[in-house]
Protein backbone atom coordinates (compact mmCIF):
# COMPACT_ATOMS: atom_id res chain seq x y z
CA UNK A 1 -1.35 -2.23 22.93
CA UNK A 2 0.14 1.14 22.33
CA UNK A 3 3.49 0.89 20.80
CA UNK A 4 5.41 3.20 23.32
CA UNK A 5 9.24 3.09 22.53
CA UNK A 6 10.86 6.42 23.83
CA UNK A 7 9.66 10.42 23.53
CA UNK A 8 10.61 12.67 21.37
CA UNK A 9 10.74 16.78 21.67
CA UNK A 10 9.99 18.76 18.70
CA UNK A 11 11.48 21.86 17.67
CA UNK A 12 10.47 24.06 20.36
CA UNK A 13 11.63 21.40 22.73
CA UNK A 14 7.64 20.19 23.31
CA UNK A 15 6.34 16.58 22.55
CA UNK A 16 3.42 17.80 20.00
CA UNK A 17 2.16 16.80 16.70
CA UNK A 18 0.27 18.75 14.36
CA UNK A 19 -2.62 18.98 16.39
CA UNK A 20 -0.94 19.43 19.61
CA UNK A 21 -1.32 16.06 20.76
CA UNK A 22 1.77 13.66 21.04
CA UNK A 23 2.80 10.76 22.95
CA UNK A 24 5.57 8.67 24.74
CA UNK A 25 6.80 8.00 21.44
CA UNK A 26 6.55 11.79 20.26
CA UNK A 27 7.59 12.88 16.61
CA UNK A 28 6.57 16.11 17.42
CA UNK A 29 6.11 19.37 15.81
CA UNK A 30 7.67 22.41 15.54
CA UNK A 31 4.70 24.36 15.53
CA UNK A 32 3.65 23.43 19.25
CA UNK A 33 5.03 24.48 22.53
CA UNK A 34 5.32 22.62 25.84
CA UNK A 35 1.82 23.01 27.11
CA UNK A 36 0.56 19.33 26.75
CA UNK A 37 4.10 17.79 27.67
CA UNK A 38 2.90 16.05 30.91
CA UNK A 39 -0.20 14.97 29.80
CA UNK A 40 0.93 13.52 26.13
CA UNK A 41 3.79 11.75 27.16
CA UNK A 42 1.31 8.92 28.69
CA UNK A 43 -0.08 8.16 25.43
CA UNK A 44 0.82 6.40 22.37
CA UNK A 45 0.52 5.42 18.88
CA UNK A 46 -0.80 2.31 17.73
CA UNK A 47 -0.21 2.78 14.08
CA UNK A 48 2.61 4.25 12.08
CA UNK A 49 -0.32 6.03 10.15
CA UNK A 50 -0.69 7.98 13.41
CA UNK A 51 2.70 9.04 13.59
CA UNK A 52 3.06 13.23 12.90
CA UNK A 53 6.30 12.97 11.33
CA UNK A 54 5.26 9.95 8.80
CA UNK A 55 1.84 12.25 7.98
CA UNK A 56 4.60 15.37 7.35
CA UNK A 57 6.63 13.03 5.17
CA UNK A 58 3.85 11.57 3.29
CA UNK A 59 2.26 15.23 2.99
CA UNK A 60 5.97 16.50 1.64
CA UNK A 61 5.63 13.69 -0.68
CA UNK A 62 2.30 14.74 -2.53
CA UNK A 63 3.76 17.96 -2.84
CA UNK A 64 7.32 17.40 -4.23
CA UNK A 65 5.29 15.15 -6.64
CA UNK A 66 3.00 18.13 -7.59
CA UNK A 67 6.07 20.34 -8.35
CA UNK A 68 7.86 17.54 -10.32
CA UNK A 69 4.66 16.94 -12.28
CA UNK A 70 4.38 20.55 -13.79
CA UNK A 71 7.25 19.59 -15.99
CA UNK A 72 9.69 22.07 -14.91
CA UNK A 73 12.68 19.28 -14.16
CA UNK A 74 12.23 18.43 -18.15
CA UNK A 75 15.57 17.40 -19.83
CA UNK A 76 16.60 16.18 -16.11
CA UNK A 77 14.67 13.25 -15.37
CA UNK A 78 17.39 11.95 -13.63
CA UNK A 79 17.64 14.69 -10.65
CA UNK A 80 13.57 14.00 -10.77
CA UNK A 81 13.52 10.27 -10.04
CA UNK A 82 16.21 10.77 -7.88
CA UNK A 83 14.55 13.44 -5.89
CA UNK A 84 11.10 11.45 -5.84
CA UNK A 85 13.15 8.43 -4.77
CA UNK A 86 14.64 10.16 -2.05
CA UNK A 87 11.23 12.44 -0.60
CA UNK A 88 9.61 8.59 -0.75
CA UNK A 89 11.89 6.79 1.16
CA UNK A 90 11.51 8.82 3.76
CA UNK A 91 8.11 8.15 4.93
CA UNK A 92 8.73 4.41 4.14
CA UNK A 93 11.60 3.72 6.57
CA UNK A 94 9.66 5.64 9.39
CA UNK A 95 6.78 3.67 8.64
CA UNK A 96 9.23 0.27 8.09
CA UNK A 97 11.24 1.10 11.36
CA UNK A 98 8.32 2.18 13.44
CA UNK A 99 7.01 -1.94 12.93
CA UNK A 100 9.76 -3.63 13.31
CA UNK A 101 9.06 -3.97 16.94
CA UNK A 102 12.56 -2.89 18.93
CA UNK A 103 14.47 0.33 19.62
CA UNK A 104 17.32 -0.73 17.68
CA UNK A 105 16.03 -1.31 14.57
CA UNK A 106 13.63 1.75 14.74
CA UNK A 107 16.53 4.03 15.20
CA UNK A 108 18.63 2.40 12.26
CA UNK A 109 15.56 2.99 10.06
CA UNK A 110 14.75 6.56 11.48
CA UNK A 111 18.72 7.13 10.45
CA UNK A 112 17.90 5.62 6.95
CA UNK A 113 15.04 8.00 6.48
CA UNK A 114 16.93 10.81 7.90
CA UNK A 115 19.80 10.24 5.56
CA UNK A 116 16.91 10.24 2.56
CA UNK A 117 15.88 13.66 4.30
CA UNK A 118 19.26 14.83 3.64
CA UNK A 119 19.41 13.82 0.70
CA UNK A 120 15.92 15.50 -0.58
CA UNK A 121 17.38 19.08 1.16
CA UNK A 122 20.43 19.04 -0.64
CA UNK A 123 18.68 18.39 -4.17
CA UNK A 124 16.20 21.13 -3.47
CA UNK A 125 19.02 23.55 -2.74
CA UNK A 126 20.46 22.50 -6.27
CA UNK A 127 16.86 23.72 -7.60
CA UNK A 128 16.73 26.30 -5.97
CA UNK A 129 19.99 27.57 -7.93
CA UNK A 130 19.01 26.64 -11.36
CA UNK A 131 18.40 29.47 -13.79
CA UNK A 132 15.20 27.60 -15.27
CA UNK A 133 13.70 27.16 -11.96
CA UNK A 134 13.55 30.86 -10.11
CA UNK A 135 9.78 31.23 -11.06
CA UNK A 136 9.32 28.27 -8.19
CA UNK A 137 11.94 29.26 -6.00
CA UNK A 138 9.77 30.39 -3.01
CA UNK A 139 7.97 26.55 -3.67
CA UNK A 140 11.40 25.10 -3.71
CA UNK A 141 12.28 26.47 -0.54
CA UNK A 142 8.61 25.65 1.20
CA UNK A 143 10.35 22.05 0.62
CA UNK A 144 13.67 22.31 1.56
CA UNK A 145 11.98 23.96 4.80
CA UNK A 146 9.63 21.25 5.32
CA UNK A 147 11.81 18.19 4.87
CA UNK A 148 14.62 20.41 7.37
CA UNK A 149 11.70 20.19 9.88
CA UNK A 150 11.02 16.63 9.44
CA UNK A 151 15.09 15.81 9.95
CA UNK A 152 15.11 17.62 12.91
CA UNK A 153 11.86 16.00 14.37
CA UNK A 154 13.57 12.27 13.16
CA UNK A 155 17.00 13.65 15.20
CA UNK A 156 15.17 14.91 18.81
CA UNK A 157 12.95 11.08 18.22
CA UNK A 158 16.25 9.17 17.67
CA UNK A 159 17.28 10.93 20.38
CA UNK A 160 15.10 10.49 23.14
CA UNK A 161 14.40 6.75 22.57
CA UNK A 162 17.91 6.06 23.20
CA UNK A 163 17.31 7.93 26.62
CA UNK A 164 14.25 5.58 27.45
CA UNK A 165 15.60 3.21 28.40
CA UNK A 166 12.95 0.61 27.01
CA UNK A 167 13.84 -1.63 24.16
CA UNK A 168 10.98 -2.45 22.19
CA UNK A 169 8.33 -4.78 22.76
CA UNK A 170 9.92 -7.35 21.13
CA UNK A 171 12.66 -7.35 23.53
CA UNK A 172 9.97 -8.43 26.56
CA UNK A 173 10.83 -12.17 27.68
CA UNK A 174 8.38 -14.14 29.34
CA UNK A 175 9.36 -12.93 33.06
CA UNK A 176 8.86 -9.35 32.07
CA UNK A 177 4.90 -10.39 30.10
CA UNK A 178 3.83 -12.61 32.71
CA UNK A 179 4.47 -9.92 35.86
CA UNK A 180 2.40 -7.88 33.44
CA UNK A 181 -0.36 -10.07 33.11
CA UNK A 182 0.11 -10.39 36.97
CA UNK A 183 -0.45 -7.54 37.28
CA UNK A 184 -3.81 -7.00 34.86
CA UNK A 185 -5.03 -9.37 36.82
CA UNK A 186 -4.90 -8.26 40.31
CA UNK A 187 -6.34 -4.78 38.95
CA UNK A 188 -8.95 -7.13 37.55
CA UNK A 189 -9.60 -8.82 40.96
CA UNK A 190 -9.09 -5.55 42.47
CA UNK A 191 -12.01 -3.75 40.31
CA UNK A 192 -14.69 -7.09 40.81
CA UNK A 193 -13.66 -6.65 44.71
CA UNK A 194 -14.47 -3.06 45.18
CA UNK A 195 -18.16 -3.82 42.67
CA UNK A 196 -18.90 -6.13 45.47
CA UNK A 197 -18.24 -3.99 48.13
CA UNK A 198 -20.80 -1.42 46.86
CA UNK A 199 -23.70 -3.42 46.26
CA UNK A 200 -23.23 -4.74 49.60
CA UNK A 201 -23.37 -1.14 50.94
CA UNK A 202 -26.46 -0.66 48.72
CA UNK A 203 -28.62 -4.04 49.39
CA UNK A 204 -31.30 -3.54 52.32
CA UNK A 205 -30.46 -5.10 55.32
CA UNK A 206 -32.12 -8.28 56.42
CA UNK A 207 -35.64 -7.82 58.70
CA UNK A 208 -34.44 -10.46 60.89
CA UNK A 209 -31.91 -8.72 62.31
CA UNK A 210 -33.49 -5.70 63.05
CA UNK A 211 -33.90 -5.39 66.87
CA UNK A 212 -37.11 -6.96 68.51
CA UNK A 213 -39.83 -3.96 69.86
């Protein structure tokens, strides 16, 4: 079952991922607008792989990794860990938050990897200062702009699940599961009802009853 546990508006105020496609749950994209609003917000993600902000984090990831790689943070492997650390956690407390199961623990782990976000910008706006480092200042600030983005998406998702009203599907109690499975099953009864009713409107009628001549 979809894991549906608020919306979330991106950016531009629309509930889009990267590809334009988003969901009740949202972390959306600032590169979309509000065209699939109505439609997207009836779906939702199964899998914290699915998630477009987790896939930005992850993809800001690979490439603070690249830039720390090239050596240029030599004689300060301490900002690198740190900054590695901090571009890492990010993508793991969405992912860790997003499978816990309820609201509130989502949105204490979405303010965990927010905080990391933070974190991240403010280190790459120390790089981006350091005399060694101006020949990679326009990578530098690709980053800081990318993990900005990210916080903001994390801030309009915390957001909007506290608006939802819906708690997680942890938080269902038995009342709440069985009126659902209630209800799957009338739609069930309903659907083998109306399957009936057809091929009854399809099978010949019966010579018998035809009238005498």
């Amino acid at each position: 079952m979809p894991l549906r546990l608020g919306g979330a508006v991106g950016e531009s105020g629309a509930i889009a991922d990267s590809r334009g496609i988003a969901d009740s749950r949202g972390i959306p994209n600032s590169r979309h607008g509000r065209a699939n609003r109505e439609v997207l917000t009836r779906m939702g993600y199964r899998r914290f792989e699915e998630l477009p902000v987790w896939n930005d984090a992850i993809e800001l990831a690979v490439r603070t990794f690249a830039l720390t790689s090239t050596g240029c943070l030599a004689g300060l492997s301490g900002l690198r860990d740190q900054l590695e650390r901090a571009v890492v956690s990010i993508s793991n407390n969405v992912a860790e938050g997003f499978e816990r199961g309820t609201n509130d623990e989502l949105i204490a782990f979405l303010y965990i990897a927010k905080g990391s976000a933070g974190e991240a910008r403010s280190m790459f706006y120390l790089l981006s200062r350091l005399p060694g480092l101006k020949v990679r200042a326009s990578e530098v600030e690709e980053l800081r702009s990318s993990v900005e983005s990210i916080s903001r998406q994390m801030g309009r998702w915390i957001e909007s699940i506290k608006d939802s009203g819906f708690k997680g599907p942890r938080s269902r109690n038995a009342m709440t599961r069985k009126a659902s499975e209630d209800e799957r099953r009338r739609e069930a009864f309903l659907a083998r009802l109306q399957r009936v009713q057809d091929e009854a409107k399809r099978a010949p009628s019966d010579p018998d009853d035809s009238d005498p001549q």
